[in-house]
Protein backbone atom coordinates (compact mmCIF):
# COMPACT_ATOMS: atom_id res chain seq x y z
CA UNK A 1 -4.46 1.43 -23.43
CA UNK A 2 -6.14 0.68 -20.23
CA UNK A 3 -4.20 -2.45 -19.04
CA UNK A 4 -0.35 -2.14 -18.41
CA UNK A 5 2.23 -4.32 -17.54
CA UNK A 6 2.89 -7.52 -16.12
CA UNK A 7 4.72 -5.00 -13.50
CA UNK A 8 6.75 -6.62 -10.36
CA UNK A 9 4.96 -6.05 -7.03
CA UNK A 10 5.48 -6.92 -3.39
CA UNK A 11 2.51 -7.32 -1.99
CA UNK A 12 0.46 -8.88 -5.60
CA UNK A 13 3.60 -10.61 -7.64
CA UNK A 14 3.35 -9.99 -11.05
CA UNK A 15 0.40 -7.62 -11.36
CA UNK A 16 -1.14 -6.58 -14.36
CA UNK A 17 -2.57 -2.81 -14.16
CA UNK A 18 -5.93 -1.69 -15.48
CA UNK A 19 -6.71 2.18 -15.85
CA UNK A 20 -10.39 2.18 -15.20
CA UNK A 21 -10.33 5.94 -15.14
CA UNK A 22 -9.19 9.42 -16.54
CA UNK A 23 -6.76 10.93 -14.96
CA UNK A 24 -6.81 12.45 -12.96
CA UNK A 25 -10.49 12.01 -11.15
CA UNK A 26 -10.57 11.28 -7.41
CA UNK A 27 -12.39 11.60 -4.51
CA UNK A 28 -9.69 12.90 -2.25
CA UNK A 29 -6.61 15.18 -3.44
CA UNK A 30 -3.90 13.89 -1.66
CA UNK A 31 -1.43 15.61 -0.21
CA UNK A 32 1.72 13.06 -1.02
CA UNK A 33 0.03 11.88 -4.42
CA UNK A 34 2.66 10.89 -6.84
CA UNK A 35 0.49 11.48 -9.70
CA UNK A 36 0.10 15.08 -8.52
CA UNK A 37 -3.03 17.68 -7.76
CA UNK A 38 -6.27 16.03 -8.38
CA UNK A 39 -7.39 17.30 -12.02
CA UNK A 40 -11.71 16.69 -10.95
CA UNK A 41 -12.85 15.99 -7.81
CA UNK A 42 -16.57 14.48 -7.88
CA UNK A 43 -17.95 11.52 -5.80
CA UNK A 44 -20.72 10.78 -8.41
CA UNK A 45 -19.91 7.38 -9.82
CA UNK A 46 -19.67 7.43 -13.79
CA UNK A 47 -19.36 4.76 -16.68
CA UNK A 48 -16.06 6.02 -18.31
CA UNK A 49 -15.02 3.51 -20.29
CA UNK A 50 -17.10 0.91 -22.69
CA UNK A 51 -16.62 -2.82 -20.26
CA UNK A 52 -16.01 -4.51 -23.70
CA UNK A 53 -12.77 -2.18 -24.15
CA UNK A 54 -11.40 -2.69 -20.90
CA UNK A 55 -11.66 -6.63 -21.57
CA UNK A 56 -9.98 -6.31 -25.14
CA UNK A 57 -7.13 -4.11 -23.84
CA UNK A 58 -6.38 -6.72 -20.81
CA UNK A 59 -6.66 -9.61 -23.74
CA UNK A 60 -4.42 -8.43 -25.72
CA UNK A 61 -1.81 -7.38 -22.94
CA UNK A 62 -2.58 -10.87 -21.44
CA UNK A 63 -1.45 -12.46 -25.19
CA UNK A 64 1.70 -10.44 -25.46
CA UNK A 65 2.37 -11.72 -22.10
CA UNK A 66 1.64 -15.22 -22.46
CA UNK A 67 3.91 -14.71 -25.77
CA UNK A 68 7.10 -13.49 -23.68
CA UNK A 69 6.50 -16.50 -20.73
CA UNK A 70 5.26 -14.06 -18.33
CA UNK A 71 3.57 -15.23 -15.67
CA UNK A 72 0.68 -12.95 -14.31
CA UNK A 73 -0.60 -13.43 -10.44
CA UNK A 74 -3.45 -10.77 -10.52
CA UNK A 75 -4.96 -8.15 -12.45
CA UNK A 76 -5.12 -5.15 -10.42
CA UNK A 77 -7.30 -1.75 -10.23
CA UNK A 78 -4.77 0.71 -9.96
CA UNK A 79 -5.80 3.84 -12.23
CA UNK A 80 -4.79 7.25 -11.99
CA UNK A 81 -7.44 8.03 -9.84
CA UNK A 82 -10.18 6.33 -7.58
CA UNK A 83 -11.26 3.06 -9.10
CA UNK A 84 -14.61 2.53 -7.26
CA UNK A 85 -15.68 5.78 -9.44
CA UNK A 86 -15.94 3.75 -12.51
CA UNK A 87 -19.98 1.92 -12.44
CA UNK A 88 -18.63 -0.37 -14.17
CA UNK A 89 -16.30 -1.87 -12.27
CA UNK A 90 -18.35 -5.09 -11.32
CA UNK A 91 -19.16 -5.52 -14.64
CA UNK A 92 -15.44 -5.47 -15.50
CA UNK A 93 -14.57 -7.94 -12.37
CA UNK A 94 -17.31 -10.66 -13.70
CA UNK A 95 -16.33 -10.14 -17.40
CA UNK A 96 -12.37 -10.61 -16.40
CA UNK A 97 -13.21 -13.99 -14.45
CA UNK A 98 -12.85 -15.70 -18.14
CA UNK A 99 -8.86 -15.27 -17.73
CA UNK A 100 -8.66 -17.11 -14.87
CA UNK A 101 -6.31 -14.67 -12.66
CA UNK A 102 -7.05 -13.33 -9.63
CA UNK A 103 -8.31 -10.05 -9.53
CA UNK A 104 -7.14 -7.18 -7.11
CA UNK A 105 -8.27 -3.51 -6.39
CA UNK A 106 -6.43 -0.54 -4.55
CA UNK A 107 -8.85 2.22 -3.31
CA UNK A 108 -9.20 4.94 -1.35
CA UNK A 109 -11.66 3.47 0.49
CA UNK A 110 -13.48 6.63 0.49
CA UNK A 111 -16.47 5.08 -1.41
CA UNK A 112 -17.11 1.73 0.66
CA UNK A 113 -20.28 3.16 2.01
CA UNK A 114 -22.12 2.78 -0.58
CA UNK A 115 -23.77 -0.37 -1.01
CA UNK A 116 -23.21 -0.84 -4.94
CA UNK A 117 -19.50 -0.59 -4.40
CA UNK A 118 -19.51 -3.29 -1.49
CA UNK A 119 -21.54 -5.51 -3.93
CA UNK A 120 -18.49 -4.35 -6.79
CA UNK A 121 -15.86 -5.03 -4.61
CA UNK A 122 -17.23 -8.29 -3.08
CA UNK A 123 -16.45 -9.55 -5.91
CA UNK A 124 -12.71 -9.50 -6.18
CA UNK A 125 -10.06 -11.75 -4.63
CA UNK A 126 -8.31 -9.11 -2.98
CA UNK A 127 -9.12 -5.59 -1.76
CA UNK A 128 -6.71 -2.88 0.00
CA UNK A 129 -8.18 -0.06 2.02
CA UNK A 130 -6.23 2.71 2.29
CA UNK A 131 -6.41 4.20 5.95
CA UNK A 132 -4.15 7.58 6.78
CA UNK A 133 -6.12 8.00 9.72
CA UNK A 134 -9.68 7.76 11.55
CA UNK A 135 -9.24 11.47 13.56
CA UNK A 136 -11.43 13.86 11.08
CA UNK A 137 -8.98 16.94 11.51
CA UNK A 138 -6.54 14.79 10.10
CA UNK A 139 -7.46 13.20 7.49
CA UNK A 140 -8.98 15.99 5.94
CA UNK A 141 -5.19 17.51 6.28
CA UNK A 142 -3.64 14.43 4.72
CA UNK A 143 -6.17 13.18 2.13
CA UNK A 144 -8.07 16.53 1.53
CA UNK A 145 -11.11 14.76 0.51
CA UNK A 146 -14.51 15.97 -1.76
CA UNK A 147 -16.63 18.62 0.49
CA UNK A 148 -19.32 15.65 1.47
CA UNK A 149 -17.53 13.11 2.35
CA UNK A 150 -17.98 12.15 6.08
CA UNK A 151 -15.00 10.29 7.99
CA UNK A 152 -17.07 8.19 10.12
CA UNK A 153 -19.20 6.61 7.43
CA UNK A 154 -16.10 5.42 5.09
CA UNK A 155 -14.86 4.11 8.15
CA UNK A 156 -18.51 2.07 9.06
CA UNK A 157 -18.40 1.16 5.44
CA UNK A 158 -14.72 -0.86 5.73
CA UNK A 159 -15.79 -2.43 8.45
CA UNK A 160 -18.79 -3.85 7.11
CA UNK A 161 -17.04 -4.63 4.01
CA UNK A 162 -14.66 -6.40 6.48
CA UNK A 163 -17.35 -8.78 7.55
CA UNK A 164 -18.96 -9.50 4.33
CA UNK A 165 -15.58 -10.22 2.25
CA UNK A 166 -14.09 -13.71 1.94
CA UNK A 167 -11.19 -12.48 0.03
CA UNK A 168 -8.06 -11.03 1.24
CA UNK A 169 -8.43 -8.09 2.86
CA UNK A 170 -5.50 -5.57 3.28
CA UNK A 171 -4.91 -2.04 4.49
CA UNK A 172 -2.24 0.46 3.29
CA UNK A 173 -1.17 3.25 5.67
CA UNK A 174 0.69 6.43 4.52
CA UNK A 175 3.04 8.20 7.07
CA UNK A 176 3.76 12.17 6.51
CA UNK A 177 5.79 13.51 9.01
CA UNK A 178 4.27 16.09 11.47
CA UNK A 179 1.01 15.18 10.31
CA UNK A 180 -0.52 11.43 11.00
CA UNK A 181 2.53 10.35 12.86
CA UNK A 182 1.85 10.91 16.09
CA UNK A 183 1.75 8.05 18.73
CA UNK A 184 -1.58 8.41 19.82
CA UNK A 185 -3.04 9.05 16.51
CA UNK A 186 -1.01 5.49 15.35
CA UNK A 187 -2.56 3.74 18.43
CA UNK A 188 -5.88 4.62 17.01
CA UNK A 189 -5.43 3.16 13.90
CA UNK A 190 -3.62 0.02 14.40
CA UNK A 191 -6.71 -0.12 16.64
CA UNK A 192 -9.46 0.56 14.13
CA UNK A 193 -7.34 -1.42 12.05
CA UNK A 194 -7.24 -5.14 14.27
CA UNK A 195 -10.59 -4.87 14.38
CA UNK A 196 -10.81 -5.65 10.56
CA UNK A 197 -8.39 -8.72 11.06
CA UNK A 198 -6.67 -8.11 7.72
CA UNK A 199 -4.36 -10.61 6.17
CA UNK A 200 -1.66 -7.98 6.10
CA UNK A 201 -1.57 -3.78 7.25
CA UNK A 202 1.38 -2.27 5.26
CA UNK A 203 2.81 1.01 6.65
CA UNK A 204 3.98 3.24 3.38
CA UNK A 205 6.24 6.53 3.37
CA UNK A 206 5.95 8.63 -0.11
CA UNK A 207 9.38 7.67 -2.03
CA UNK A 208 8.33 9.56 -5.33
CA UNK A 209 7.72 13.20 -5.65
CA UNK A 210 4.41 14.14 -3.87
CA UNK A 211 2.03 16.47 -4.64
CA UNK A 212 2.75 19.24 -1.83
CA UNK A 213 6.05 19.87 -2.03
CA UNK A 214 6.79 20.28 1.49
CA UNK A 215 5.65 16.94 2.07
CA UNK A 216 8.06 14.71 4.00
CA UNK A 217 8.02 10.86 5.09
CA UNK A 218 8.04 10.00 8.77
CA UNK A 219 11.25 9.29 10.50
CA UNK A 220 12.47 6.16 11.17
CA UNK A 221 12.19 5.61 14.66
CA UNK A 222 8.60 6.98 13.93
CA UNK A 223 7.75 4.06 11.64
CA UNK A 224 9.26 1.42 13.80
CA UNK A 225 7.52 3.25 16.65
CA UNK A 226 4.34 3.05 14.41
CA UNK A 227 5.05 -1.23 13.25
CA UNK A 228 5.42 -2.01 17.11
CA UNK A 229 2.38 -0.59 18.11
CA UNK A 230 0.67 -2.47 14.65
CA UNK A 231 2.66 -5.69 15.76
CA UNK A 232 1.34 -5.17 19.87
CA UNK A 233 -2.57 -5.41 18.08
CA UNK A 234 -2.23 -8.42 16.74
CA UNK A 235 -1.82 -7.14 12.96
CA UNK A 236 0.20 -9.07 10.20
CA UNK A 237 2.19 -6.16 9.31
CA UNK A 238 5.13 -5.21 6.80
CA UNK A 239 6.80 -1.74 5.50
CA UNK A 240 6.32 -0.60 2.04
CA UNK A 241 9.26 1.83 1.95
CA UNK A 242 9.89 1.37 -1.82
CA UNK A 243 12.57 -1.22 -2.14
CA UNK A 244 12.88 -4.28 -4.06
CA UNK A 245 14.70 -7.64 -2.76
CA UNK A 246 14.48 -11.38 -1.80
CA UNK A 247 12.93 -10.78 1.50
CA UNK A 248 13.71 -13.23 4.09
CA UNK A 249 16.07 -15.40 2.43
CA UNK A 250 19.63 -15.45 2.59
CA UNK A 251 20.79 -15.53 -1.11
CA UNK A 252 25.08 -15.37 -0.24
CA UNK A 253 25.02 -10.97 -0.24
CA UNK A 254 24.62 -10.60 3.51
CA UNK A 255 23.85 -6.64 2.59
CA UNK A 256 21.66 -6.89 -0.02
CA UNK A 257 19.69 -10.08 2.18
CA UNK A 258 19.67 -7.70 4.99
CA UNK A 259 18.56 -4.57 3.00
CA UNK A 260 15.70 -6.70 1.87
CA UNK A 261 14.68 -7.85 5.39
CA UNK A 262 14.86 -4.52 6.88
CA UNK A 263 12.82 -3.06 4.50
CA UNK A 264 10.09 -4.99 5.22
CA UNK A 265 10.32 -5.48 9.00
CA UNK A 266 12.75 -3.80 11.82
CA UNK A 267 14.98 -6.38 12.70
CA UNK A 268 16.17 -6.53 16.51
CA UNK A 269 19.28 -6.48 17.75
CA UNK A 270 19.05 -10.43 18.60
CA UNK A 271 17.69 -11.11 15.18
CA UNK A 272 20.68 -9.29 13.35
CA UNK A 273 23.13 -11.92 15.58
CA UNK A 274 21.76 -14.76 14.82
CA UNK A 275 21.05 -13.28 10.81
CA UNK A 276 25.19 -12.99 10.51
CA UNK A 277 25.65 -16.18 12.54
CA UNK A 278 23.77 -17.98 10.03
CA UNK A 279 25.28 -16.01 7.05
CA UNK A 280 29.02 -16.71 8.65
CA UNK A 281 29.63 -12.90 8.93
CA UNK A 282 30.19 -10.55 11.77
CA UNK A 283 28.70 -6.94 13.20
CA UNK A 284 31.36 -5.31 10.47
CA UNK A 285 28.40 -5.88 7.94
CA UNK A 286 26.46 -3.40 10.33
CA UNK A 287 29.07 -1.13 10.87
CA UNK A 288 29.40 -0.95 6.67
CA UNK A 289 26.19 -0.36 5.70
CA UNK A 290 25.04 2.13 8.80
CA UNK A 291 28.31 4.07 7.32
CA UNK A 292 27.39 4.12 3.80
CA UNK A 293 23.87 5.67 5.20
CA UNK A 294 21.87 2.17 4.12
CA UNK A 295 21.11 1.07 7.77
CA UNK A 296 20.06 2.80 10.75
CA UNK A 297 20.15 1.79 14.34
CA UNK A 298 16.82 3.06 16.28
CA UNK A 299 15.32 1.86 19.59
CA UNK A 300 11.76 1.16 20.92
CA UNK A 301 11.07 0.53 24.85
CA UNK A 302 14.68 0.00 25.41
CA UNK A 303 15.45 -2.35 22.46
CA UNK A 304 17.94 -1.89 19.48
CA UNK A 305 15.87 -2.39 15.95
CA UNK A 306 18.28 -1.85 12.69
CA UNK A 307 16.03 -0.91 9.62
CA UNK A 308 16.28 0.14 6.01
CA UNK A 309 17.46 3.95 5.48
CA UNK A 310 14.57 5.66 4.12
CA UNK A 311 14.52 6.55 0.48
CA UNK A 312 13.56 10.21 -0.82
CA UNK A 313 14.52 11.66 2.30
CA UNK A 314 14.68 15.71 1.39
CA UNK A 315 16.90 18.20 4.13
CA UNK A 316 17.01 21.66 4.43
């Protein structure tokens, strides 16, 4: 099948997935991939898949969805490689239009320089760019991409794209520790970055097994260092540190509500007091969950943030 799901998701709702190609064909051979190694690494665009069986397979997942009461926000590109690959992908956006749900694709971004995947991608409600980092030296460490790509077109191409789209444009950046973490190298992004004026920037650790084994995410006084500096540019920006939760709301658990907060956004120290005031609790909730290892306490230009514990973390 190449649809799947309705699957929960933060940043789409309930997104529907469509495979558009074999895994597992990419561009870049990432060194935190879940999905593991790259299998084929081309750039040459191909038709993999017929457009009419894409369609069927999303209109019969759509039925079995509809039969269940499942409501479905978007139907996303998210295959098990780089979606922009596929020629056929504009084909595919126009032919799914006939739902009536928005559609959504996750790349790379490692294609956007060619003008037939703008035109593609123009065409869908809502686009995320993945940006590791816009130093060559580095992103060839972290995203290990095909032999010909070149850095500073991909990154011309997103911002062109940037001005053409009337979508919603969003950015995802992955954090490996020792690698693209580094202060400066995070100023330069969030900089590249606010010059896109994307709805939202989320900053992403790996929580499944990666690729490279020695592979680690960024500390967390790294990634608050890292959404401060995003926050400081003028970028809408949120975590995507793998957990689940009613973000924002109190819902009468004070730790799951403040699980769900903090794994979205650092709160500070003033936010946290008037959080518990509001909930009718007390700086004992803090105290609990920093002790069961849920909660940290880290600091950025002399002020106390509390954020989620990272998941996945690996020692030794």
């Amino acid at each position: 099948m190449k649809a799947f799901g309705p699957v929960p998701s933060r940043r789409l709702g309930q997104s529907m997935g469509i495979n558009n190609i074999p895994p597992k064909i990419c561009t870049y051979s990432c060194i935190y991939c879940q999905i593991g190694n790259t299998i084929k690494m081309q750039i040459e665009r191909e038709k993999f898949y017929r457009v009419a069986e894409i369609i069927e397979d999303v209109d019969k997942k759509i039925q079995k969805a509809k039969k269940r009461d499942e409501h479905i926000d978007y139907l996303t590109f998210v295959p098990d490689g780089e979606p922009t690959l596929d020629k056929n992908i504009g084909e595919e956006i126009k032919a799914l239009r006939k739902f009536g749900i928005k559609i959504a694709v996750i790349t790379n971004s490692s294609l956007i320089w060619d003008n037939d995947v703008k035109e593609s991608l123009l065409q869908a409600d809502w686009v995320s760019f993945k940006i590791d980092s816009i130093t060559k030296e580095i992103w060839e460490r972290v995203d290990r991409p095909f032999r010909t790509l070149k850095l500073d077109e991909i990154l011309r191409g997103i911002k062109e794209f940037s001005l053409m789209f009337k979508g919603d444009l969003t950015t995802e950046t992955m954090l490996i520790k020792g690698v693209n973490d580094k202060q400066d190298e995070i100023e330069r992004i969030a900089n590249f970055i606010a010059g896109l004026t994307p709805k939202k920037a989320y900053i992403s650790i790996p929580t499944r097994p990666p690729a490279e084994k020695w592979v680690e995410p960024s500390d967390e006084n790294v990634i608050n260092m890292a959404f401060q500096i995003f926050e400081k540019n003028g970028i809408n920006v949120e975590y995507l540190i793998g957990y689940e939760g009613n973000t924002f709301a109190f819902t009468g658990n004070v730790e799951d509500d403040l699980l769900s907060i903090t794994s979205v956004h650092p709160m500070r120290e003033e936010g946290v007091d008037e959080f518990l005031r509001k909930a009718k609790a007390d700086w004992t909730v803090i105290e609990r969950l920093i002790e069961k290892g849920k909660l940290i306490e880290t600091s950025y230009e002399g002020k106390r943030f509390f954020m989620r514990k990272l998941p996945g973390r690996r020692f030794g």
